[in-house]
N, C-alpha and C. Protein backbone atom coordinates (compact mmCIF):
# COMPACT_ATOMS: atom_id res chain seq x y z
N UNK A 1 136.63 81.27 82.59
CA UNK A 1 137.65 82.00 81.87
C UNK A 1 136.98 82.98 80.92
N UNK A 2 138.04 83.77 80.24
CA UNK A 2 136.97 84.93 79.49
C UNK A 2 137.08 84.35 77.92
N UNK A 3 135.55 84.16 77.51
CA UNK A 3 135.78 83.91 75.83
C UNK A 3 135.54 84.58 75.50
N UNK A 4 134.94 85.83 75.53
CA UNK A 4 134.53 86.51 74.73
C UNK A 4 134.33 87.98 75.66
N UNK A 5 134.25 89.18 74.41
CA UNK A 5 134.07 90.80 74.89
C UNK A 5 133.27 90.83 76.03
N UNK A 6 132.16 90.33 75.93
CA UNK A 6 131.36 90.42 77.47
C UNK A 6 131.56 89.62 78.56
N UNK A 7 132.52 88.82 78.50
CA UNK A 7 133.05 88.32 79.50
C UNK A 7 134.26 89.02 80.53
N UNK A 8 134.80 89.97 79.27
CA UNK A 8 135.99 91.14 79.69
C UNK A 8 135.07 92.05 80.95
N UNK A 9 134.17 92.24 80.35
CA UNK A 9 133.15 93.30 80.34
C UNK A 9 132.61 93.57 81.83
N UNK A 10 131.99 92.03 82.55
CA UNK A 10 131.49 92.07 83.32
C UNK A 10 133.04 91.28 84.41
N UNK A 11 134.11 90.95 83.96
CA UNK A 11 135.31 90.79 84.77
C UNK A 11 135.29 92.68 85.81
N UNK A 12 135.42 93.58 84.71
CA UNK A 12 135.92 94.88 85.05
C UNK A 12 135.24 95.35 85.47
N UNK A 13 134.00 95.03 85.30
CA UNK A 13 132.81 96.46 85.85
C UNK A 13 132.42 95.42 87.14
N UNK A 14 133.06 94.06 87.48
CA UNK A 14 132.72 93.75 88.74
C UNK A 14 133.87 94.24 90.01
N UNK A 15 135.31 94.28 88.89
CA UNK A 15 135.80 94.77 90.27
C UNK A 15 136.03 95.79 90.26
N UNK A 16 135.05 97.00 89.79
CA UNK A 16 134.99 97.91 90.06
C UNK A 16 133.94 98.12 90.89
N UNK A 17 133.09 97.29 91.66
CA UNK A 17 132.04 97.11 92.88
C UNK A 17 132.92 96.75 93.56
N UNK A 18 133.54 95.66 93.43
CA UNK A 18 134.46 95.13 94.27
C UNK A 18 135.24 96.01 94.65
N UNK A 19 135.97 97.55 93.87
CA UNK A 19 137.00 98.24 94.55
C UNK A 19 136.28 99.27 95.30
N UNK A 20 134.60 99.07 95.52
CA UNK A 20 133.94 100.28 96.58
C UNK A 20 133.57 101.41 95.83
N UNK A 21 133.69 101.35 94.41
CA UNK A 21 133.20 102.28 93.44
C UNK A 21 131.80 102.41 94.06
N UNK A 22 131.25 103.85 93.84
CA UNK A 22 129.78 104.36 93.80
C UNK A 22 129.49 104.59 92.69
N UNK A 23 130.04 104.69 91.33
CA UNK A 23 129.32 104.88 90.17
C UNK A 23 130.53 104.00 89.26
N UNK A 24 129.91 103.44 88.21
CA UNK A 24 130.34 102.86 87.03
C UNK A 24 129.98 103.41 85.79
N UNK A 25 131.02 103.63 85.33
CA UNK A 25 130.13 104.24 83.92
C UNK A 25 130.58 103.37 82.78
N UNK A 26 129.77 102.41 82.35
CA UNK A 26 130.07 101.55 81.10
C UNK A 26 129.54 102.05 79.45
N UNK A 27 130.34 102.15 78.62
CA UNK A 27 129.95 102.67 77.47
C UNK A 27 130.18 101.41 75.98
N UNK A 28 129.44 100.64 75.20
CA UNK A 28 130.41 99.78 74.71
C UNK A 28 129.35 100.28 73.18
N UNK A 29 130.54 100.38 71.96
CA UNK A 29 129.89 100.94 71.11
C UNK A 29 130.40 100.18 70.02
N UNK A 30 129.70 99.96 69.13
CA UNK A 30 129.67 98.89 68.09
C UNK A 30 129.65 99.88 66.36
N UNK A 31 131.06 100.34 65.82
CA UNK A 31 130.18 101.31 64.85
C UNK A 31 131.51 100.98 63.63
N UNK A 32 130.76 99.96 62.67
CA UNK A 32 130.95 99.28 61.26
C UNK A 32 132.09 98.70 62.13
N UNK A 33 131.50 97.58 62.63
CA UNK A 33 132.49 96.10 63.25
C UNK A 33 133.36 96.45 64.19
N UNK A 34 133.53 97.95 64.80
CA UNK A 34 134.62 98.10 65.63
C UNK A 34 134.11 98.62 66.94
N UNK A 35 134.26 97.47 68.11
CA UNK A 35 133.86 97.39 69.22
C UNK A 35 134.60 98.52 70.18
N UNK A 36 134.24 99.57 70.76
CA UNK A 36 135.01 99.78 71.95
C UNK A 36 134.52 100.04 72.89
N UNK A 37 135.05 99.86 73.93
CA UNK A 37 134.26 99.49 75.32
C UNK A 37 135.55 100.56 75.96
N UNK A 38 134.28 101.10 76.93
CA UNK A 38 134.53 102.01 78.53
C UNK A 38 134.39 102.05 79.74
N UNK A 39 134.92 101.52 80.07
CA UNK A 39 134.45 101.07 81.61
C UNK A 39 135.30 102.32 82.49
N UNK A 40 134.64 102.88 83.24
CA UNK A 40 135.59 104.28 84.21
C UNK A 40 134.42 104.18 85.38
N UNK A 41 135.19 104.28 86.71
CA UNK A 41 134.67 103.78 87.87
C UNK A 41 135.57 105.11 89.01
N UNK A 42 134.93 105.11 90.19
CA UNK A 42 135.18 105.92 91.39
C UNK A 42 135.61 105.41 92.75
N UNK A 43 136.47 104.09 92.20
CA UNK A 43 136.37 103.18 93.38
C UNK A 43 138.20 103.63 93.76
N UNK A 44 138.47 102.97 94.59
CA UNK A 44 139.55 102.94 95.38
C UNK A 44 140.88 103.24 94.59
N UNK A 45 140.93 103.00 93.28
CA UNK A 45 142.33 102.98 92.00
C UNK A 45 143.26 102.35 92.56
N UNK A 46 144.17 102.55 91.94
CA UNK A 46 145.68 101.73 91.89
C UNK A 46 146.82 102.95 91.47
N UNK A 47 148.02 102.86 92.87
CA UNK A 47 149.02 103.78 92.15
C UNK A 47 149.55 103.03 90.77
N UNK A 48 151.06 104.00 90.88
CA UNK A 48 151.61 103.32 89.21
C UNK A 48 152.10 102.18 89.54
N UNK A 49 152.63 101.44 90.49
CA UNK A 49 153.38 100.38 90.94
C UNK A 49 152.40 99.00 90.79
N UNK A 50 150.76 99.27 91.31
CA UNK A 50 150.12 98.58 91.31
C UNK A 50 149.66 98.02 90.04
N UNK A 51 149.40 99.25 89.68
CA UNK A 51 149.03 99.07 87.99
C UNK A 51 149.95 98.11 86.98
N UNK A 52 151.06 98.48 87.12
CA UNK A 52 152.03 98.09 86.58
C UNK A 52 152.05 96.26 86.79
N UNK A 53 151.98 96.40 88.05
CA UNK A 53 151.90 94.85 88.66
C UNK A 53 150.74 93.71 87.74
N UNK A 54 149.60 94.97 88.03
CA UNK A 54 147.91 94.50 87.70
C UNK A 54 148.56 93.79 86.46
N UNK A 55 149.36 94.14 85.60
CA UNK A 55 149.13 93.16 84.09
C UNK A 55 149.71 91.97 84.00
N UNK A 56 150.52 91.43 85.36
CA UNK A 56 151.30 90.25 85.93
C UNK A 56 150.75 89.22 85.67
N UNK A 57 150.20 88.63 85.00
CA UNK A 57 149.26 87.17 85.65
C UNK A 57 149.64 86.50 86.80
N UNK A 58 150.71 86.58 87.21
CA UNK A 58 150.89 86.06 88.60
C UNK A 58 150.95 87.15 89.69
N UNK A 59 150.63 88.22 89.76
CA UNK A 59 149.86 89.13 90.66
C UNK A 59 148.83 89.28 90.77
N UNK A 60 148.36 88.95 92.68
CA UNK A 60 146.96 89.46 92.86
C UNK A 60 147.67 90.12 94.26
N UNK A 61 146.47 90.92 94.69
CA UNK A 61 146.74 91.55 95.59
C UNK A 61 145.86 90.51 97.10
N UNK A 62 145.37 89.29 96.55
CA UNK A 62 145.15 88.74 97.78
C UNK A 62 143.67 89.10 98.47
N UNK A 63 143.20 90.15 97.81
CA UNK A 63 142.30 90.64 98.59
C UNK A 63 140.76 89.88 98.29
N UNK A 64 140.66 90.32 96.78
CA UNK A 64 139.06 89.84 96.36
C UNK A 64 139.20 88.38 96.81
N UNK A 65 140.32 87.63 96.35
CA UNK A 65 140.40 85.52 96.38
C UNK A 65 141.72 85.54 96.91
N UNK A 66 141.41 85.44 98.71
CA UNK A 66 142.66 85.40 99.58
C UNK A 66 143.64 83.99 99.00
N UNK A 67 142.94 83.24 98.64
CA UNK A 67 144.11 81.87 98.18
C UNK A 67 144.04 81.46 96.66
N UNK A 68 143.96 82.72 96.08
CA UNK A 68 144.31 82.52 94.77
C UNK A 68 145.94 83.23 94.43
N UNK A 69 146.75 82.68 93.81
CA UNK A 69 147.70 83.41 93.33
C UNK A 69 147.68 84.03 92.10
N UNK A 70 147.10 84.24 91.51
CA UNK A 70 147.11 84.59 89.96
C UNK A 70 145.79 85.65 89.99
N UNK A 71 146.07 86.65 88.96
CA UNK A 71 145.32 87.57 88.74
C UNK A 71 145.55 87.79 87.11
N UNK A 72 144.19 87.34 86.41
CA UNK A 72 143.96 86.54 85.46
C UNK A 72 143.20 88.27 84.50
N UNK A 73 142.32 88.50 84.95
CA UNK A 73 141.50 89.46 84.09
C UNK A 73 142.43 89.92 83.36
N UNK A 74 142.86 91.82 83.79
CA UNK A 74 143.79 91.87 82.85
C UNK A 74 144.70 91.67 81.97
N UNK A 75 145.72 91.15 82.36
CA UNK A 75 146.15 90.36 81.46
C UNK A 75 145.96 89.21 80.65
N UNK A 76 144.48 88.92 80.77
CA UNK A 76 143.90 88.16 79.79
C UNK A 76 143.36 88.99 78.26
N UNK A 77 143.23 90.32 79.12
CA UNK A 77 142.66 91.34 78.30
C UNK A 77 143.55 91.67 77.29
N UNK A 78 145.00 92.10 77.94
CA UNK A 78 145.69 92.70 76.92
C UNK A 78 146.19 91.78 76.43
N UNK A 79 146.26 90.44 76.29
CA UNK A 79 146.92 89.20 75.16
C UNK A 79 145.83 89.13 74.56
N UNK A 80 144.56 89.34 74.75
CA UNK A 80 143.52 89.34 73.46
C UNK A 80 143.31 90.67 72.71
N UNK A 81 143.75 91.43 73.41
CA UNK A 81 143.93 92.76 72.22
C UNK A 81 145.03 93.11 71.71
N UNK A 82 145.81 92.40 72.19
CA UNK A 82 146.96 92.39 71.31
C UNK A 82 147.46 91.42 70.15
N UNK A 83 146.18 90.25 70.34
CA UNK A 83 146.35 88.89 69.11
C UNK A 83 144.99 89.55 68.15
N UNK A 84 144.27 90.18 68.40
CA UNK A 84 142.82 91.02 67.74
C UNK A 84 143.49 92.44 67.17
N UNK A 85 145.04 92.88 67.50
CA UNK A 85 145.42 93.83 66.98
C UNK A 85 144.83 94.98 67.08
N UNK A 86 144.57 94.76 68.26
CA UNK A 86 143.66 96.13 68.99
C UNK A 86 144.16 97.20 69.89
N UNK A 87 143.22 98.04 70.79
CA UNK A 87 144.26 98.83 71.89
C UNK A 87 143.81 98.81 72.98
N UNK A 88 144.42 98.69 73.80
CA UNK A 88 143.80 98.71 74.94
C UNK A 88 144.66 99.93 76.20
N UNK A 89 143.56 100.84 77.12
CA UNK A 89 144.54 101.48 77.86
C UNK A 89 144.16 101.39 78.94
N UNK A 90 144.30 101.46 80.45
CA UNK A 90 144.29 101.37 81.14
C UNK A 90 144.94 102.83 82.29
N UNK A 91 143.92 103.20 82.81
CA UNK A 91 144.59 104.53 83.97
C UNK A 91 143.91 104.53 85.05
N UNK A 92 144.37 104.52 86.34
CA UNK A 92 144.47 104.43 87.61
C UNK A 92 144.44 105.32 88.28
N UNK A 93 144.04 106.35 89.53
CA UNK A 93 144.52 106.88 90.46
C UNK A 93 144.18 106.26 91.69
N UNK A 94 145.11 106.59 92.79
CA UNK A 94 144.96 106.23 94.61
C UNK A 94 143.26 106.85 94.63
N UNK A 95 142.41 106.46 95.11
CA UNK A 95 141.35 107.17 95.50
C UNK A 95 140.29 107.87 94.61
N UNK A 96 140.64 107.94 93.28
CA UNK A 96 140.09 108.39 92.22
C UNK A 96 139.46 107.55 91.14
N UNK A 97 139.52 106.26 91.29
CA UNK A 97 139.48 105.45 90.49
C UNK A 97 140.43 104.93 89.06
N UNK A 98 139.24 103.79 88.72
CA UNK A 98 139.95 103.51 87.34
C UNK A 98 139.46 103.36 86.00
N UNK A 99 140.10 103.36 84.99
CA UNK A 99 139.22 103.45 83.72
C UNK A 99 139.59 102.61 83.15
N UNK A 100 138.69 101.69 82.20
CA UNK A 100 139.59 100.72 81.27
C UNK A 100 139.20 101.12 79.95
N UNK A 101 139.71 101.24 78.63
CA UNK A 101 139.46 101.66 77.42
C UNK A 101 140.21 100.20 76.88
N UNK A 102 139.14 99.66 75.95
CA UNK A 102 139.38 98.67 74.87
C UNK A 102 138.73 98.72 73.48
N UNK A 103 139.45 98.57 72.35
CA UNK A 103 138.95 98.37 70.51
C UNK A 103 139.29 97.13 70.33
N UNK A 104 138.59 96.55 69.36
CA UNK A 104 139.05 95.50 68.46
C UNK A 104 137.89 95.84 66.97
N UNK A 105 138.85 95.30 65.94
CA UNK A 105 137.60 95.18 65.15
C UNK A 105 137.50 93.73 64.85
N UNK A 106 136.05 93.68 65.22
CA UNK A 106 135.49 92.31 65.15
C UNK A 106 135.89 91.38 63.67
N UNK A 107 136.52 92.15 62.53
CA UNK A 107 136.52 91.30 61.20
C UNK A 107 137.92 90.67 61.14
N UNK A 108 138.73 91.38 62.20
CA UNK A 108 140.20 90.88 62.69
C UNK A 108 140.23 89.05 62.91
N UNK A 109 140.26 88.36 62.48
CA UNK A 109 140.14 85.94 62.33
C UNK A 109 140.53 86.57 64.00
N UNK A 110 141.61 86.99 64.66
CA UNK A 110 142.03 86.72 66.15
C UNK A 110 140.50 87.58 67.07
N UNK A 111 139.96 88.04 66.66
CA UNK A 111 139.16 89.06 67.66
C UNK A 111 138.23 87.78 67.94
N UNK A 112 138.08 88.23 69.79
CA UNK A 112 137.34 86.92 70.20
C UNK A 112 135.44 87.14 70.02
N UNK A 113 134.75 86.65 69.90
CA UNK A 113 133.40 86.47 70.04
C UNK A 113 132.99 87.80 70.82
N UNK A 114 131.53 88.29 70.33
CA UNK A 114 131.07 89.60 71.28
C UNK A 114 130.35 88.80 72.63
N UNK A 115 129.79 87.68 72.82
CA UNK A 115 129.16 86.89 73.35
C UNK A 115 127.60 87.62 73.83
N UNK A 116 127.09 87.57 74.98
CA UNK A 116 125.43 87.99 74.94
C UNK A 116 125.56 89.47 76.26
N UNK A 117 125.42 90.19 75.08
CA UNK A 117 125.38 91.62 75.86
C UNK A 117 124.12 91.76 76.57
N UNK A 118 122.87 91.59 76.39
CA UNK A 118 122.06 91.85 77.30
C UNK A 118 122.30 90.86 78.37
N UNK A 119 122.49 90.08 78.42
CA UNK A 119 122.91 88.56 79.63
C UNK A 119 123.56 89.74 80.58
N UNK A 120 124.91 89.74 79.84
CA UNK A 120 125.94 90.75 80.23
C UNK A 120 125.22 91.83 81.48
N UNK A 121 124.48 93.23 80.52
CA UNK A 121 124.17 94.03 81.23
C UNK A 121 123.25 93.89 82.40
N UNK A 122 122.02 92.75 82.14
CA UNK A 122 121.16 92.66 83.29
C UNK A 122 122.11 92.08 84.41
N UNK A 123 123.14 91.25 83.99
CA UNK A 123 123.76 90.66 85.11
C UNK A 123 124.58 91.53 86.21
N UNK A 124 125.12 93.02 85.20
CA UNK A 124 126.03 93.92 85.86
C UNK A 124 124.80 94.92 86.53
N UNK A 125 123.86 95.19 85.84
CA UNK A 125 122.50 95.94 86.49
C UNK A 125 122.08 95.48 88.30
N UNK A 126 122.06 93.91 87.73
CA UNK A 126 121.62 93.65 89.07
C UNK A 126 122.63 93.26 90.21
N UNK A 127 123.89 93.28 90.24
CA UNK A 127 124.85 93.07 90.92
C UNK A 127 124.36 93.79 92.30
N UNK A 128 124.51 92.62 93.31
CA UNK A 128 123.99 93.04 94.67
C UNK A 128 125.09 94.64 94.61
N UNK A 129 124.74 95.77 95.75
CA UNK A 129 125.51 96.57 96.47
C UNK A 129 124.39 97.93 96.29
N UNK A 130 125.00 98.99 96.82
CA UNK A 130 124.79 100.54 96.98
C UNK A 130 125.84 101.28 96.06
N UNK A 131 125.46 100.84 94.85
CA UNK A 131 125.74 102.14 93.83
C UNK A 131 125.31 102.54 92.37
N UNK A 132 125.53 103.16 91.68
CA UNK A 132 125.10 103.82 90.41
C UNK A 132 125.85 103.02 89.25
N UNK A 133 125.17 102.47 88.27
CA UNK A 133 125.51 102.43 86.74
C UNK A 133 125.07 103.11 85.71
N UNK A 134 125.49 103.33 85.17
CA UNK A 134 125.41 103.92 83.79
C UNK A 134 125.79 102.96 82.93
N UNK A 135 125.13 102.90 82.00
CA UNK A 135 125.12 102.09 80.89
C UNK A 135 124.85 102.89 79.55
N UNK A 136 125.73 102.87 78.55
CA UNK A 136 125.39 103.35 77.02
C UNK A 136 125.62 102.15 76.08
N UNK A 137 124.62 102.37 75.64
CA UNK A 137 125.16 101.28 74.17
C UNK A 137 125.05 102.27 72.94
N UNK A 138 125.98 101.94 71.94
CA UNK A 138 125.82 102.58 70.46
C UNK A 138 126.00 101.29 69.28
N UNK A 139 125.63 101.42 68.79
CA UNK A 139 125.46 100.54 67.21
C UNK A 139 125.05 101.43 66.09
N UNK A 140 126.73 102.09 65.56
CA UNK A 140 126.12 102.97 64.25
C UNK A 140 125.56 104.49 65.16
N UNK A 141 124.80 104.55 64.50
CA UNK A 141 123.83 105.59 64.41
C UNK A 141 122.65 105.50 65.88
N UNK A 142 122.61 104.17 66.31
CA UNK A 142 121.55 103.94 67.30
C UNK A 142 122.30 103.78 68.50
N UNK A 143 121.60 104.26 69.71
CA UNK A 143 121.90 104.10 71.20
C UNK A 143 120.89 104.09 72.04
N UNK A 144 121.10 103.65 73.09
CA UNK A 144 120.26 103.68 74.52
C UNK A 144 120.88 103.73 75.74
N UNK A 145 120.18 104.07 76.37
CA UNK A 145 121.60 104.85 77.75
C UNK A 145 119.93 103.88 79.34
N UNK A 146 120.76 103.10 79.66
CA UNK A 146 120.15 102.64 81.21
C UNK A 146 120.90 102.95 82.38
N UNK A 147 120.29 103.68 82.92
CA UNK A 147 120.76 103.71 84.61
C UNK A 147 119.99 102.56 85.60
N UNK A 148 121.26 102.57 86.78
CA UNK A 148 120.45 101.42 87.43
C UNK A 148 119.64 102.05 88.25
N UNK A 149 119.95 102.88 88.65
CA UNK A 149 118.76 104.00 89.80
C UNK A 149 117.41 103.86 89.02
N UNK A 150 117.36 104.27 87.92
CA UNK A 150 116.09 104.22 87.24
C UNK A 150 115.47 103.17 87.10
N UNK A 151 116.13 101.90 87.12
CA UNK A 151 115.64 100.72 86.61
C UNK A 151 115.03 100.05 88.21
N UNK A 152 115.95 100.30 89.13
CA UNK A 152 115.79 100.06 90.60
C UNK A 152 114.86 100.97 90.78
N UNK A 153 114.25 102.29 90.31
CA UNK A 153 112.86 103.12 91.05
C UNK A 153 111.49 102.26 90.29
N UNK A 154 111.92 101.69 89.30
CA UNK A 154 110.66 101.31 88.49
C UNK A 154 110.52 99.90 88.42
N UNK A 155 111.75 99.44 89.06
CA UNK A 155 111.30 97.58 89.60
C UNK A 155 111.24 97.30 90.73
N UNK A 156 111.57 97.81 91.55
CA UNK A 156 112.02 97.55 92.82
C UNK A 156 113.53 96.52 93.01
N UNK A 157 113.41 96.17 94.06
CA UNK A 157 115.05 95.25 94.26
C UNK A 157 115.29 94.58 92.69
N UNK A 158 116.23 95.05 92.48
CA UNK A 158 116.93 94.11 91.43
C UNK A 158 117.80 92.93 92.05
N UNK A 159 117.64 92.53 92.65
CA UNK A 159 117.58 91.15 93.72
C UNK A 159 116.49 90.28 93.15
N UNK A 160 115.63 90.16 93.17
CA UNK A 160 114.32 89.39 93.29
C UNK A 160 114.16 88.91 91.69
N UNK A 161 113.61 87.91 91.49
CA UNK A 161 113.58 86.80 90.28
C UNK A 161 112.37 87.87 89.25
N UNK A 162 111.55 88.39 89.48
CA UNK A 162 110.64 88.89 88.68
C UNK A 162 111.13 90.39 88.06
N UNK A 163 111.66 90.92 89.21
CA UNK A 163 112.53 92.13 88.64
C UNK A 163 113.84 92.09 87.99
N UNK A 164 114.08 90.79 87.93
CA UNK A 164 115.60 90.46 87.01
C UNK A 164 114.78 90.12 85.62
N UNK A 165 113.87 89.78 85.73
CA UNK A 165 112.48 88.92 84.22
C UNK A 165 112.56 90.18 83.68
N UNK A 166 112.14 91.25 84.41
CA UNK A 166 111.55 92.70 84.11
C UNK A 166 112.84 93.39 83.43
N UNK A 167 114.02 93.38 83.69
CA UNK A 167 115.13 93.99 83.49
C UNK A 167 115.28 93.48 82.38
N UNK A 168 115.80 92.13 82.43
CA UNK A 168 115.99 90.96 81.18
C UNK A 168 115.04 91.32 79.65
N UNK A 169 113.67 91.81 80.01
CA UNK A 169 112.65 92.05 78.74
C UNK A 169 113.24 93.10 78.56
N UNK A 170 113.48 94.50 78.91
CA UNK A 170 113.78 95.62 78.93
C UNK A 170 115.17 95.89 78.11
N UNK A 171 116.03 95.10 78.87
CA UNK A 171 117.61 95.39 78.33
C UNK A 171 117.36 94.38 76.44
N UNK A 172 116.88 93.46 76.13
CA UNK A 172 116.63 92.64 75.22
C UNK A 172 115.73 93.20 74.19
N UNK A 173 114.71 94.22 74.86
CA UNK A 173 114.56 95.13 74.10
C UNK A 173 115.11 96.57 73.17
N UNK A 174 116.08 96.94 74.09
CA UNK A 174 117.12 97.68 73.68
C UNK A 174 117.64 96.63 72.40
N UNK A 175 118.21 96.08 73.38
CA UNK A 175 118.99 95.29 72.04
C UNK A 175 118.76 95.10 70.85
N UNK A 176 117.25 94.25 70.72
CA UNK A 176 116.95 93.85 69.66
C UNK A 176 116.31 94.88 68.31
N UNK A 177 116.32 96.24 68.99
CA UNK A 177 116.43 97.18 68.32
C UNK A 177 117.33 97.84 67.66
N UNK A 178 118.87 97.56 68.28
CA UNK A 178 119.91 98.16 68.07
C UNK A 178 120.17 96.75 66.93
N UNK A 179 119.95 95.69 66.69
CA UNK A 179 120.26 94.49 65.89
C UNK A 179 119.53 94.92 64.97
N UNK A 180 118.52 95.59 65.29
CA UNK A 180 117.32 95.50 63.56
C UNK A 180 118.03 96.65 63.03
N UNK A 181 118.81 97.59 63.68
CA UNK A 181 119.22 99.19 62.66
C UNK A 181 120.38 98.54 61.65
N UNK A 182 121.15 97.58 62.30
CA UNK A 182 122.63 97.15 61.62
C UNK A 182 122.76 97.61 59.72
């Protein structure tokens, strides 16, 4: 289930592999306690009907988990940004993809946990398939921007246990830089 922001995080930017996206562009920015995250993708979208549906908890479209009935992400999303008193938007096209935009500020008692963003990103980095991420982080004043093309020319398969080690030092390094500016 999702406890926390990076659990949202890697829900959306997976089924946006899952919808046949070739590029992901994730942006999640941290600036004086107020989180917002970007996720915008090139995969398959959703008309308005679908969309509309998407925030159902008891709509799935059957496809990703043929014998599941419930379609849990989103609308897990927007009852936690709406008890965190946050915003959340959501836009769709047939063939054009989709974007998700979410805020909370973290000092909000309802805003859930940020949980472990580098975990997070190496995990969305290395997600088996054939396509492009983009990754930005901001904290304040500080950022770092990873692509997976780049990270895949200078490790090889991000498949393999030593090049996930390699990613893991790398992304943790970011991080722990963006923790020392706070």
């Amino acid at each position: 289930m999702h406890h926390s922001i990076c659990d949202f995080i890697s829900d959306i930017a997976g089924n946006a592999v899952d919808a046949g996206a070739s590029l992901i562009v994730l942006d999640v920015a941290d600036l004086q306690g107020v989180v917002s995250v970007s996720i915008a993708d090139n995969g398959k979208g959703m008309d308005e009907q679908t969309l509309a549906k998407a925030m159902d908890p008891f709509f799935t479209d059957g496809k990703k988990h043929p014998r599941r009935k419930v379609g849990l992400g989103l609308p897990f999303l927007k009852q936690m940004i709406e008890q965190a008193h946050g915003q959340v938007d959501i836009r769709s096209e047939v063939d054009l993809g989709t974007s998700v935009f979410f805020q909370v500020d973290m000092t909000d008692p309802d805003a859930p946990p940020m949980g472990s963003m580098s975990t997070t990103l190496v995990s969305l980095l290395c997600y088996p398939g054939r396509h492009e991420m983009e990754i930005t982080r901001h904290q304040n004043e500080h950022s770092y921007r990873v692509m997976r093309s780049e990270l895949h020319e200078a490790l090889g398969s991000l498949e393999e246990a030593a090049s996930i080690h390699l990613a893991r030092q790398y992304i943790e390094g970011f991080e722990h830089e963006l923790c020392n500016h706070r």
